[in-house]
PDB file of N, CA and C in Angstrom:
ATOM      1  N   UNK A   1     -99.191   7.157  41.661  1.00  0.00           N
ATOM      2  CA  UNK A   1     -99.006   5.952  42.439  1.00  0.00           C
ATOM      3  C   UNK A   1     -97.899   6.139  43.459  1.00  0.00           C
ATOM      4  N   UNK A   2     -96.797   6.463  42.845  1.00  0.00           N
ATOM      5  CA  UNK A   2     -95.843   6.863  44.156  1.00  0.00           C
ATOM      6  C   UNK A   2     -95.715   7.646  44.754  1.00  0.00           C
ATOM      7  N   UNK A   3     -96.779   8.728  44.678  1.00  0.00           N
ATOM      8  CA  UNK A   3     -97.033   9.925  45.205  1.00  0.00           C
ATOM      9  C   UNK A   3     -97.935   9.454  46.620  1.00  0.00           C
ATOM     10  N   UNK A   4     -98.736   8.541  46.083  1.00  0.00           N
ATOM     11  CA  UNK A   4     -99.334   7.540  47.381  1.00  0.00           C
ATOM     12  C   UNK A   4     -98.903   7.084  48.286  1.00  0.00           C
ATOM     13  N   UNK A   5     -98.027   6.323  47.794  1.00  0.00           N
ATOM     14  CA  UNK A   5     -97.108   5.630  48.468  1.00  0.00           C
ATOM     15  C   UNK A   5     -96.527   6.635  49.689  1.00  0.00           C
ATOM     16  N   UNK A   6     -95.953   7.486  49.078  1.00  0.00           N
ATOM     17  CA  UNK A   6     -94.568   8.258  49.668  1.00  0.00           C
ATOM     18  C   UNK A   6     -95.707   8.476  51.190  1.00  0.00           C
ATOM     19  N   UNK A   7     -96.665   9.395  50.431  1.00  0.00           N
ATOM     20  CA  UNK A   7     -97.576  10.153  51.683  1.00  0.00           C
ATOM     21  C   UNK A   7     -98.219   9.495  52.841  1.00  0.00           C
ATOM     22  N   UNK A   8     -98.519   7.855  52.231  1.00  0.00           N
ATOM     23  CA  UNK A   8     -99.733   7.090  52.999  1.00  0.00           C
ATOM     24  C   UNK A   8     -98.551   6.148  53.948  1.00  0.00           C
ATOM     25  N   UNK A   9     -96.997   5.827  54.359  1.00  0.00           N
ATOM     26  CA  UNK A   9     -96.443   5.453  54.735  1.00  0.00           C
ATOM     27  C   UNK A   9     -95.086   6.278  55.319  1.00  0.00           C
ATOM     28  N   UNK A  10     -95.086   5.316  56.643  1.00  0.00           N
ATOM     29  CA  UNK A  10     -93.914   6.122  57.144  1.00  0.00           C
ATOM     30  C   UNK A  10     -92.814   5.435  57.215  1.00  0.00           C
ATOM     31  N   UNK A  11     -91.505   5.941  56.547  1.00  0.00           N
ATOM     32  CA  UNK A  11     -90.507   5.058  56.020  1.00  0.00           C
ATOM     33  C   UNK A  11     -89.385   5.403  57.262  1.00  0.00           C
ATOM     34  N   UNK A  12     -88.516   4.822  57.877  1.00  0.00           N
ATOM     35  CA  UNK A  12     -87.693   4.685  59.094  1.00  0.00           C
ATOM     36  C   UNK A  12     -86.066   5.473  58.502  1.00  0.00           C
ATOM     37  N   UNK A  13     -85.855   4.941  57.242  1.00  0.00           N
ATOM     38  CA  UNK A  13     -84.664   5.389  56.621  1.00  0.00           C
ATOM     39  C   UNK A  13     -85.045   5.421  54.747  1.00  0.00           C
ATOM     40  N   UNK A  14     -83.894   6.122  54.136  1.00  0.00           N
ATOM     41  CA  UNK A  14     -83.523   6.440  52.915  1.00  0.00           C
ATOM     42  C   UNK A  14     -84.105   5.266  52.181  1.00  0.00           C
ATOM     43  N   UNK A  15     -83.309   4.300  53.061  1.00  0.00           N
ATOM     44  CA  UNK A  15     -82.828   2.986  51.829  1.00  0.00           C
ATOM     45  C   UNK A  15     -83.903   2.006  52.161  1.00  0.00           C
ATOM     46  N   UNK A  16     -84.974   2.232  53.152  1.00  0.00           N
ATOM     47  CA  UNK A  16     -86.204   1.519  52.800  1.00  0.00           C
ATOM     48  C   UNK A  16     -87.391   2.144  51.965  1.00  0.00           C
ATOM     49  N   UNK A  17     -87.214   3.495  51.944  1.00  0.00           N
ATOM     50  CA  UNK A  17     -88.226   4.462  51.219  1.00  0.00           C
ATOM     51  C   UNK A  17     -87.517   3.897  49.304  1.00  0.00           C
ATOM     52  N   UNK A  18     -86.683   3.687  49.524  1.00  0.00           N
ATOM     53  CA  UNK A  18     -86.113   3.850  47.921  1.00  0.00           C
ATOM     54  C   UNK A  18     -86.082   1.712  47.636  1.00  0.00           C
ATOM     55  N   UNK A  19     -85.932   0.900  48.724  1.00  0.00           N
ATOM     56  CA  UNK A  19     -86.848  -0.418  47.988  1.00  0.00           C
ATOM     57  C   UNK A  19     -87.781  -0.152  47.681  1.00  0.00           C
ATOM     58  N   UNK A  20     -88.692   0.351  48.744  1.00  0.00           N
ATOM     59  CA  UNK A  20     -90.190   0.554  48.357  1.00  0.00           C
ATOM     60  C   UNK A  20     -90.700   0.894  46.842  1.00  0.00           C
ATOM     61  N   UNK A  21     -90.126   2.585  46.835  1.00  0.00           N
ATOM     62  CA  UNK A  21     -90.550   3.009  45.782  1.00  0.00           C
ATOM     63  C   UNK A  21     -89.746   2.170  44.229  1.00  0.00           C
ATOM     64  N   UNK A  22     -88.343   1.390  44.421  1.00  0.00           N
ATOM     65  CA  UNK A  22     -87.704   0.580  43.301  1.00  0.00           C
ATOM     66  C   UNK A  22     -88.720  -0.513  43.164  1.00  0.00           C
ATOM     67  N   UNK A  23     -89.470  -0.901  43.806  1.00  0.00           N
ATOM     68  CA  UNK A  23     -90.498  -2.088  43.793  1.00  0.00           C
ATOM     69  C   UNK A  23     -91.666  -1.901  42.839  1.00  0.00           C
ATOM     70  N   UNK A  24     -92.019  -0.609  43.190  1.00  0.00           N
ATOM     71  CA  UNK A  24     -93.331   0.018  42.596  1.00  0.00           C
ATOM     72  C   UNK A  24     -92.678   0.072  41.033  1.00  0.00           C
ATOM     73  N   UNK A  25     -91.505   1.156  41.112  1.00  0.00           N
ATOM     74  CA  UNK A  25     -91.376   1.225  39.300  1.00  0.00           C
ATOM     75  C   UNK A  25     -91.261   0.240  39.081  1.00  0.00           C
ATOM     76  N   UNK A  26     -90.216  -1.185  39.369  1.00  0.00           N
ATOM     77  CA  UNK A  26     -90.222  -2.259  38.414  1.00  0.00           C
ATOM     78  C   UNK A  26     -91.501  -2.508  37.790  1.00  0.00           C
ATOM     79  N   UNK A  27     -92.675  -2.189  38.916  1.00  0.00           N
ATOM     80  CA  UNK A  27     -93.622  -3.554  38.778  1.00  0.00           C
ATOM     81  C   UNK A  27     -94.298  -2.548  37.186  1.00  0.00           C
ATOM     82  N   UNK A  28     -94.557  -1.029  37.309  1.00  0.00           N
ATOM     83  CA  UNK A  28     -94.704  -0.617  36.762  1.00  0.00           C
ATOM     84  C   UNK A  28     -94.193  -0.673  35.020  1.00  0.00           C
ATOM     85  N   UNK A  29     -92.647  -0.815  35.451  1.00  0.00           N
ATOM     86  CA  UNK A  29     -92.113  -0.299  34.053  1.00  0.00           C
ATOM     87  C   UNK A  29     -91.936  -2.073  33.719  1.00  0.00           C
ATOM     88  N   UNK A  30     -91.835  -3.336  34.307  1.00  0.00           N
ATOM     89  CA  UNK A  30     -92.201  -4.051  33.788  1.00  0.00           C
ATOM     90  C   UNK A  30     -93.684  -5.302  33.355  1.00  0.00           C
ATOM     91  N   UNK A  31     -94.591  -5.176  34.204  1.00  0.00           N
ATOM     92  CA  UNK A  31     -95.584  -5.849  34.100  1.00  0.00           C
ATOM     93  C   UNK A  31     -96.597  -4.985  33.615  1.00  0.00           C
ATOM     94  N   UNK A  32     -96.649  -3.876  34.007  1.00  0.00           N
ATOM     95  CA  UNK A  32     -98.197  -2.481  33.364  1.00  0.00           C
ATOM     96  C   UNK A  32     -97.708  -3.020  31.415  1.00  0.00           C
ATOM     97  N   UNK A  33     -99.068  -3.156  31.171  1.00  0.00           N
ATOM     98  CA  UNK A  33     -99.293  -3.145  30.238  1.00  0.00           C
ATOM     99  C   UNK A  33     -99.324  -1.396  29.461  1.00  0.00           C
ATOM    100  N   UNK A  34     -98.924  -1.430  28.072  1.00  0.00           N
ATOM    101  CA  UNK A  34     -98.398  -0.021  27.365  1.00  0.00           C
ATOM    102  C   UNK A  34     -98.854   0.130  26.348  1.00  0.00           C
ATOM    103  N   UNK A  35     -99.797   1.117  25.994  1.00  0.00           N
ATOM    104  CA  UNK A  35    -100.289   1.271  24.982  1.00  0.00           C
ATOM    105  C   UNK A  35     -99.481   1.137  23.638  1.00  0.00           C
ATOM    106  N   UNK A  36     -98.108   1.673  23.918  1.00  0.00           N
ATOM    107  CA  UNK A  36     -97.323   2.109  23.041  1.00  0.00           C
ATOM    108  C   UNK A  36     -97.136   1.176  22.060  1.00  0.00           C
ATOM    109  N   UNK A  37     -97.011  -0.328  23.091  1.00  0.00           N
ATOM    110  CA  UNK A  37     -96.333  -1.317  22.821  1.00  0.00           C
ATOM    111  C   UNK A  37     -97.438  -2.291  22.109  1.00  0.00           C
ATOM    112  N   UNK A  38     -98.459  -2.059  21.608  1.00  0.00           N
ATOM    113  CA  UNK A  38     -99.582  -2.646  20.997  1.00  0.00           C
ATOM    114  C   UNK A  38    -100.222  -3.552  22.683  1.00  0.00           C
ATOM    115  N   UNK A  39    -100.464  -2.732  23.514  1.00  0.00           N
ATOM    116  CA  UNK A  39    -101.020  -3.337  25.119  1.00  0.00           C
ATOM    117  C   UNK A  39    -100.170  -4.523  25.890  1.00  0.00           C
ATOM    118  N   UNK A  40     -99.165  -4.473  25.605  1.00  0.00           N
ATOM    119  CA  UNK A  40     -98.526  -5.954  25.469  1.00  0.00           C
ATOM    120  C   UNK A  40     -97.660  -5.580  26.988  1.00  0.00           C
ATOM    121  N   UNK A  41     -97.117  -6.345  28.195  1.00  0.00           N
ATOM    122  CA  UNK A  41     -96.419  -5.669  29.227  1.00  0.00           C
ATOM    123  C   UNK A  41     -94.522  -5.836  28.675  1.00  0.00           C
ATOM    124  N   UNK A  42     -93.945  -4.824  28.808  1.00  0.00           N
ATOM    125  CA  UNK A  42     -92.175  -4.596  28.273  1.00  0.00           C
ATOM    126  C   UNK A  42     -91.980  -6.067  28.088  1.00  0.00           C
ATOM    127  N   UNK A  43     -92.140  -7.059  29.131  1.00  0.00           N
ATOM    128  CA  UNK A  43     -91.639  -8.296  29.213  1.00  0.00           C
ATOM    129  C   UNK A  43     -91.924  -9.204  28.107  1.00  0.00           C
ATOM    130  N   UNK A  44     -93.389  -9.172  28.113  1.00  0.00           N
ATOM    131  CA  UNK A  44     -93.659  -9.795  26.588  1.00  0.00           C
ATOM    132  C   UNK A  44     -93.277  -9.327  25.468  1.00  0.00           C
ATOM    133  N   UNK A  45     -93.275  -8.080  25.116  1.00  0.00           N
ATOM    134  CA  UNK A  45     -92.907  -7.397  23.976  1.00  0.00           C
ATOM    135  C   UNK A  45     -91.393  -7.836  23.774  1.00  0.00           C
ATOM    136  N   UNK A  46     -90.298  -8.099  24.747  1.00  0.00           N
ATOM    137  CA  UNK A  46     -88.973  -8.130  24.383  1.00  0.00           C
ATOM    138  C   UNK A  46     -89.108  -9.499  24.379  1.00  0.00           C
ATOM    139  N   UNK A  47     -89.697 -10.616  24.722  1.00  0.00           N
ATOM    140  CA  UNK A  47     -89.963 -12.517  24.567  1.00  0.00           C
ATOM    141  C   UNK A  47     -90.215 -12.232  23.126  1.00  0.00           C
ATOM    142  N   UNK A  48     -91.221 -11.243  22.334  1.00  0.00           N
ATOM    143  CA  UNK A  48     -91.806 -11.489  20.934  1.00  0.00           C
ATOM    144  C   UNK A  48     -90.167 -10.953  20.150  1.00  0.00           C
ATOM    145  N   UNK A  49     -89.847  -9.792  20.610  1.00  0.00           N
ATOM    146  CA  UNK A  49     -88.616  -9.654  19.959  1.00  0.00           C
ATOM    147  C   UNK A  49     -87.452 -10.908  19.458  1.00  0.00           C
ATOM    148  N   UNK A  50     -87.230 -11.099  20.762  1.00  0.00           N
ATOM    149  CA  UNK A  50     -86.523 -12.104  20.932  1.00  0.00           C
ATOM    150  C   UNK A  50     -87.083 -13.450  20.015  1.00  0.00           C
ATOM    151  N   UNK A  51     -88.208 -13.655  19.829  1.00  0.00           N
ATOM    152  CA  UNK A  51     -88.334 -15.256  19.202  1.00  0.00           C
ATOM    153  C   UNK A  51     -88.545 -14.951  17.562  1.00  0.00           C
ATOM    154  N   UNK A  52     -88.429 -13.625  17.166  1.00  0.00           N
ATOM    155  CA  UNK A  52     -88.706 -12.697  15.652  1.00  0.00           C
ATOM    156  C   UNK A  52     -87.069 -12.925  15.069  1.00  0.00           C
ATOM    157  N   UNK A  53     -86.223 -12.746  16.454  1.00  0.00           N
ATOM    158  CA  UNK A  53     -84.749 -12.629  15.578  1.00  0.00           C
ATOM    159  C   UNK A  53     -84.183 -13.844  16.168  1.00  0.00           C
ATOM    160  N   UNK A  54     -84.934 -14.978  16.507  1.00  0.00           N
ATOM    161  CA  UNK A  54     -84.195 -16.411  16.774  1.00  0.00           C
ATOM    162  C   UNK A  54     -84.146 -17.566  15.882  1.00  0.00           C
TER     163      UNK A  54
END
């Protein structure tokens, strides 16, 4: 995915290439759903945490 990104756009400076690509991981490392995590996306999994030890 960010291999896409990088190639299919032309970025002007550093620090707009690196929102860009900080945009992509969030969305990644928080909304993609994770096998790991019984399919669940990070966000939900740490709400279930959270209401287990409340």
């Amino acid at each position: 995915m960010k291999k896409g990104e990088v190639y299919s756009t032309s970025y002007s400076n550093f620090e707009e290439t690196n929102r860009s690509l900080f945009s992509i991981e969030g969305f990644y490392n928080r909304n993609r759903i994770h096998s790991s995590i019984h399919d669940l996306t990070p966000q939900e999994f740490e709400e279930l945490a959270k209401e287990k030890t409340a």
